[in-house]
Protein backbone atom coordinates (compact mmCIF):
# COMPACT_ATOMS: atom_id res chain seq x y z
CA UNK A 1 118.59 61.60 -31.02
CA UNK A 2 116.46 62.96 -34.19
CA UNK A 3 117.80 60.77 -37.25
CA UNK A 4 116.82 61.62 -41.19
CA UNK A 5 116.88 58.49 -43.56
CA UNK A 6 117.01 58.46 -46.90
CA UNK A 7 116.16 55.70 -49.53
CA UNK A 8 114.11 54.77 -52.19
CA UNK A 9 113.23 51.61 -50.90
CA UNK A 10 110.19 51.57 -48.72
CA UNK A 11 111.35 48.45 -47.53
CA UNK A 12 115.05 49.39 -46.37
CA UNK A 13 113.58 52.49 -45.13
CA UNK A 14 110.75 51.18 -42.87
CA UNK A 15 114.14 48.40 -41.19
CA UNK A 16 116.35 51.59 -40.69
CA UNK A 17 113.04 53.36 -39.50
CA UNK A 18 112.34 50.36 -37.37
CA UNK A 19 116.54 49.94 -35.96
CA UNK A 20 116.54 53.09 -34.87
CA UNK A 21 113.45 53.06 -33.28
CA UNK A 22 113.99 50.16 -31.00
CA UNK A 23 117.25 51.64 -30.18
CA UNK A 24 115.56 55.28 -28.63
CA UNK A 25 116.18 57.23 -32.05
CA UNK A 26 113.51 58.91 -33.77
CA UNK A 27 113.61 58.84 -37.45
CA UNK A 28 112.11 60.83 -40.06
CA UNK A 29 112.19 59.05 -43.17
CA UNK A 30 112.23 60.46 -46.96
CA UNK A 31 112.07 58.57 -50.35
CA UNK A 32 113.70 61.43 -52.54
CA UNK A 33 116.96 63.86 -51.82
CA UNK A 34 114.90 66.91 -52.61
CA UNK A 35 112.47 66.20 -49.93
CA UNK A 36 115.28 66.09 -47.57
CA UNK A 37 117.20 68.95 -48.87
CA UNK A 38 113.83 70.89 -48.07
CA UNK A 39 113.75 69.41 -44.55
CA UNK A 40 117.20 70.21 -43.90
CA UNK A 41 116.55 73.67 -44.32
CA UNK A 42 113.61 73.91 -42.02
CA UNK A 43 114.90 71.38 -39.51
CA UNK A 44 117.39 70.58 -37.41
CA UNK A 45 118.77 66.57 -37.18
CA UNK A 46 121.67 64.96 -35.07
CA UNK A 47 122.59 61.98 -37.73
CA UNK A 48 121.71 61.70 -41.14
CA UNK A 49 121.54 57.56 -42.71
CA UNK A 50 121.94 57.35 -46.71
CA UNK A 51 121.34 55.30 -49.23
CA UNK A 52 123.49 56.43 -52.59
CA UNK A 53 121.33 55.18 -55.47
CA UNK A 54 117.97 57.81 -55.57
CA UNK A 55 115.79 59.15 -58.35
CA UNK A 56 116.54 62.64 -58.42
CA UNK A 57 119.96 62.68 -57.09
CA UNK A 58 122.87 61.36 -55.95
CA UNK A 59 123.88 60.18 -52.40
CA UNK A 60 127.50 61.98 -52.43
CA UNK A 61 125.33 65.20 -53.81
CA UNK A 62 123.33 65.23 -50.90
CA UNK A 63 126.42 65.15 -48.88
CA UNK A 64 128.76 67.77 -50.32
CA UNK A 65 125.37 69.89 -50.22
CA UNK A 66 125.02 69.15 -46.59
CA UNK A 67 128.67 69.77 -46.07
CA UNK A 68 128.23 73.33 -48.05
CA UNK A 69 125.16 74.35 -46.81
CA UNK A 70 124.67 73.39 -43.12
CA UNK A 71 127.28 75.07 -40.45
CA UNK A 72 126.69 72.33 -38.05
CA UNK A 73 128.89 69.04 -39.22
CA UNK A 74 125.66 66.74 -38.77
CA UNK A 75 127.70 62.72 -38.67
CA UNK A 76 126.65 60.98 -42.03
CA UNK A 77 126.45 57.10 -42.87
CA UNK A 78 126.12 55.58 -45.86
CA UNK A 79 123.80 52.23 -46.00
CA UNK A 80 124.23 51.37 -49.52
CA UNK A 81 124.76 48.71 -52.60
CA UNK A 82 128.30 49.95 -53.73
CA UNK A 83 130.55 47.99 -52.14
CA UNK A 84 134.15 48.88 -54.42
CA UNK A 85 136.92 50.37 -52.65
CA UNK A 86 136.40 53.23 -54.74
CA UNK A 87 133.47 53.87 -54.00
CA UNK A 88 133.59 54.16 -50.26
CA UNK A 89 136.48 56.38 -51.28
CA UNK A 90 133.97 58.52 -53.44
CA UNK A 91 131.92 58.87 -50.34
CA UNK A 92 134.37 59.62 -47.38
CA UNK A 93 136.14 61.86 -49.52
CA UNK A 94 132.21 64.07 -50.22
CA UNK A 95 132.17 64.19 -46.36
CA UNK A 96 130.27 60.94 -45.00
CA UNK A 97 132.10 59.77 -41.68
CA UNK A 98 131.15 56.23 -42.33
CA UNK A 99 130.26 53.89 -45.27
CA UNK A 100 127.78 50.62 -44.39
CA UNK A 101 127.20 47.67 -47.41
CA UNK A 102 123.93 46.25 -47.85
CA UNK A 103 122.36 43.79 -47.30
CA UNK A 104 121.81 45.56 -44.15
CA UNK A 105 122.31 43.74 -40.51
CA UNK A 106 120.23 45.00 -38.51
CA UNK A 107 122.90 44.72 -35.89
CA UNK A 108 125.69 45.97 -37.72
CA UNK A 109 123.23 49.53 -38.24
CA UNK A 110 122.70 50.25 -34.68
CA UNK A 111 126.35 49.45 -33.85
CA UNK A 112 127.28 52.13 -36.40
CA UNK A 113 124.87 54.58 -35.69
CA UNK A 114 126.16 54.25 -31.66
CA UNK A 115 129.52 54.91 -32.76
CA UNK A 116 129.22 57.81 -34.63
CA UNK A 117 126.64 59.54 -32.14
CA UNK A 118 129.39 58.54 -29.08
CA UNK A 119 131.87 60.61 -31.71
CA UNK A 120 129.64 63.64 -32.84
CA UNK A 121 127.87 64.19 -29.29
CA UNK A 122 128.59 63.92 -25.65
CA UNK A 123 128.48 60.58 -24.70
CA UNK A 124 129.23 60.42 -21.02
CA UNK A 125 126.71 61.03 -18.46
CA UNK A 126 128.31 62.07 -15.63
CA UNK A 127 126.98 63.26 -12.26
CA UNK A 128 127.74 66.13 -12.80
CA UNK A 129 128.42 68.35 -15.92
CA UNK A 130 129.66 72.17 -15.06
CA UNK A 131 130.01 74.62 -17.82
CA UNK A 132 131.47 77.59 -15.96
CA UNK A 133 129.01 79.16 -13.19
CA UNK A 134 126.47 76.50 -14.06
CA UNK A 135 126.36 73.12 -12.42
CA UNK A 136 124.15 70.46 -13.94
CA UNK A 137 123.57 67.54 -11.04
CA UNK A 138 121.82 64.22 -13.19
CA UNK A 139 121.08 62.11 -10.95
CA UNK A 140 118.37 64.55 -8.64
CA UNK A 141 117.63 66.78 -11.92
CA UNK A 142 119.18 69.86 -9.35
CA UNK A 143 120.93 73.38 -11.21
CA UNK A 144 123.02 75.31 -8.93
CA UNK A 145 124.28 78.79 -10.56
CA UNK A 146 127.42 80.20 -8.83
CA UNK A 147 126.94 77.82 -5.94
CA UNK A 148 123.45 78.49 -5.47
CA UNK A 149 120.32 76.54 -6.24
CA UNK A 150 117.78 77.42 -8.80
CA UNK A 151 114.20 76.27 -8.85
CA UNK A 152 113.53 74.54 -12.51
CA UNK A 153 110.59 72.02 -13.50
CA UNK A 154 111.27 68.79 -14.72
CA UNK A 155 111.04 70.19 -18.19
CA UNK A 156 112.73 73.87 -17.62
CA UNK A 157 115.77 71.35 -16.64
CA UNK A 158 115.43 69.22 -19.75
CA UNK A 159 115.46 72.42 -22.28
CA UNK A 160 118.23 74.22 -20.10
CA UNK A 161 120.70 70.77 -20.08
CA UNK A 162 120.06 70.06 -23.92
CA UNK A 163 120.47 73.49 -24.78
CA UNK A 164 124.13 73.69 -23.18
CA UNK A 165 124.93 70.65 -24.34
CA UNK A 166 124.48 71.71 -28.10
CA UNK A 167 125.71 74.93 -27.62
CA UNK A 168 126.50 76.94 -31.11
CA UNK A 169 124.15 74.66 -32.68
CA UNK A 170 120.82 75.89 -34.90
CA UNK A 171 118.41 73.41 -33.09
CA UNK A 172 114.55 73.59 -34.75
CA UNK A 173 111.27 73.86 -32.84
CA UNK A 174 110.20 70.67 -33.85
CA UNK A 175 113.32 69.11 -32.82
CA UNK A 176 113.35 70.88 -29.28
CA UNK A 177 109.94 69.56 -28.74
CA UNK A 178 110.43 65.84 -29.87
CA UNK A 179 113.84 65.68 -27.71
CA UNK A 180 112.11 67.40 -24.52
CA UNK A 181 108.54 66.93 -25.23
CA UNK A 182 108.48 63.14 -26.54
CA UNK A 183 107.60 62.09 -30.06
CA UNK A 184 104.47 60.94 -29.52
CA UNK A 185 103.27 64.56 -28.92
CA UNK A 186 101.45 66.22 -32.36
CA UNK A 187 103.80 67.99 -34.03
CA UNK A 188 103.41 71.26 -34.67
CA UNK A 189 100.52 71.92 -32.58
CA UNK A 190 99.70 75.47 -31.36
CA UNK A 191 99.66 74.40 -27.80
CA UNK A 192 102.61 72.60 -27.91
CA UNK A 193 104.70 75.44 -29.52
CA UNK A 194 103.39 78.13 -26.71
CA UNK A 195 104.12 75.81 -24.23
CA UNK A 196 107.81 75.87 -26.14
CA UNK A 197 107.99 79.83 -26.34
CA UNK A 198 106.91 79.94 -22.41
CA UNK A 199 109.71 77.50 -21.31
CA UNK A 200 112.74 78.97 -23.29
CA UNK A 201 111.30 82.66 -21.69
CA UNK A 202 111.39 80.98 -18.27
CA UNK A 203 114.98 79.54 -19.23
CA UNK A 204 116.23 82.50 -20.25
CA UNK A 205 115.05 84.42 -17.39
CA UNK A 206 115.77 82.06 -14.46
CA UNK A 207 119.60 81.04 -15.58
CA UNK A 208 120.10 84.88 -16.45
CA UNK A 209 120.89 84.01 -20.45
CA UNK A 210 122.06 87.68 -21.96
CA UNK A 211 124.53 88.75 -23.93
CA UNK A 212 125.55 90.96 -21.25
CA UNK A 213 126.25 88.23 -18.71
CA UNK A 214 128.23 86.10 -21.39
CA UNK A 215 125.13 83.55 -23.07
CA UNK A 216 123.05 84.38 -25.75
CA UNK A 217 119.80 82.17 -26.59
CA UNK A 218 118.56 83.47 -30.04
CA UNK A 219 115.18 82.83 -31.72
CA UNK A 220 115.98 82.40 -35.45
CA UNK A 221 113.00 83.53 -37.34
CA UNK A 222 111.49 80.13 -39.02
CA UNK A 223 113.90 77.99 -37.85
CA UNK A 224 114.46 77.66 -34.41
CA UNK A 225 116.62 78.18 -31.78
CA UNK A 226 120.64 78.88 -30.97
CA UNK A 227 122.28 78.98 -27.65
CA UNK A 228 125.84 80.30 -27.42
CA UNK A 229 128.06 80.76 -24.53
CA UNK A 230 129.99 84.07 -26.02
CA UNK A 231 133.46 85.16 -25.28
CA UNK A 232 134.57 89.03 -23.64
CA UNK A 233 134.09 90.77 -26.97
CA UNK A 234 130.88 88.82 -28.09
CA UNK A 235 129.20 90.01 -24.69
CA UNK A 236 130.63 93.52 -24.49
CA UNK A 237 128.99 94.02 -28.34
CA UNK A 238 126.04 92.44 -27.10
């Protein structure tokens, strides 16, 4: 999953950097709420981790912002000093789904962030996973559409799975090619994002992805990509 931190503490934030890490995460770290703000409208993340006390702003800002500003409900935890009941009020009630005192257990932190990833996403990794004619088998990395079996790469798979699994989402580029691609890839990279373009063409084409067939998969100018799975009138308009 692609995690945001947030804290003024290089310390704390190199331990939450270094948690998630170890646990298959990969985090993007940021000192200041504006930073962030600018990221999160730019890019796409599946967990956001923040501290409450920064220099610019507020943590419970930065979540009713988030809240007001985002359509997808990204899962938010706190890891902060403020350890009064009303404070952990103050922050469930501005939209955090979970409130974490420091000093921070390392333990404790990845327990959390499991939890409210198992809540937010799908957890289970069955077999199998069917969303109407398609059939996702796991364990061989095999698509069959209406029955039939359809010739991906190892990759073509990858982007076709994660992109029905977040269906309705906004996902960025840079997220689609850390989650398929691997993190240790250069971001940004002209290569890398033709090699992107090709494989969501390729996608598209092969699994038959048009509004007129029921699934849209839409390039949102400077931000990235959004697959939807539309109902009779959403096609038909389409």
């Amino acid at each position: 999953m692609r995690v945001a931190a947030l804290d003024d503490d290089v310390d704390q934030l190199d331990l939450v950097k270094c948690t998630l890490q170890a646990i298959g995460h990969d985090c993007h770290v940021f000192a200041e709420g504006a930073a962030l703000r600018r990221e999160l409208q730019r890019e796409t993340f599946d967990l956001l981790v923040l501290d409450w006390h920064l220099p610019d702003i507020t943590g419970p800002e930065i979540v009713r912002w988030v809240r007001a500003n985002l359509q997808d409900r990204i899962p938010i935890l706190f890891v902060t000093n403020r350890h009064e009941e009303r404070d952990i009020v103050e922050g469930l009630a501005a939209g955090a789904d979970d409130f974490m005192v420091k000093p921070m257990r390392v333990g404790e932190l990845a327990a959390r962030v499991r939890a409210l990833l198992r809540r937010a996403y799908l957890d289970a990794q069955p077999e199998e996973q069917v969303w109407g004619r398609y059939r996702f088998v796991l364990g061989n990395r095999h698509l069959e559409i209406d029955g039939r079996p359809v010739a991906l790469t190892q990759k073509e798979f990858d982007l076709a799975l994660f992109l029905f699994r977040n269906s309705g989402r906004l996902i960025s580029r840079q997220h689609l090619l850390e989650t398929i691609w691997g993190a240790s890839n250069p971001p940004g990279t002209e290569l890398m994002s033709r090699s992107l373009d090709t494989h969501i063409s390729r996608v598209r084409k092969v699994l038959g992805l048009r509004p007129e067939s029921g699934y849209r998969l839409a390039s949102i100018y400077g931000q990235g990509y959004r697959f939807e799975m539309l109902g009779a009138d959403d096609s038909h308009a389409g």
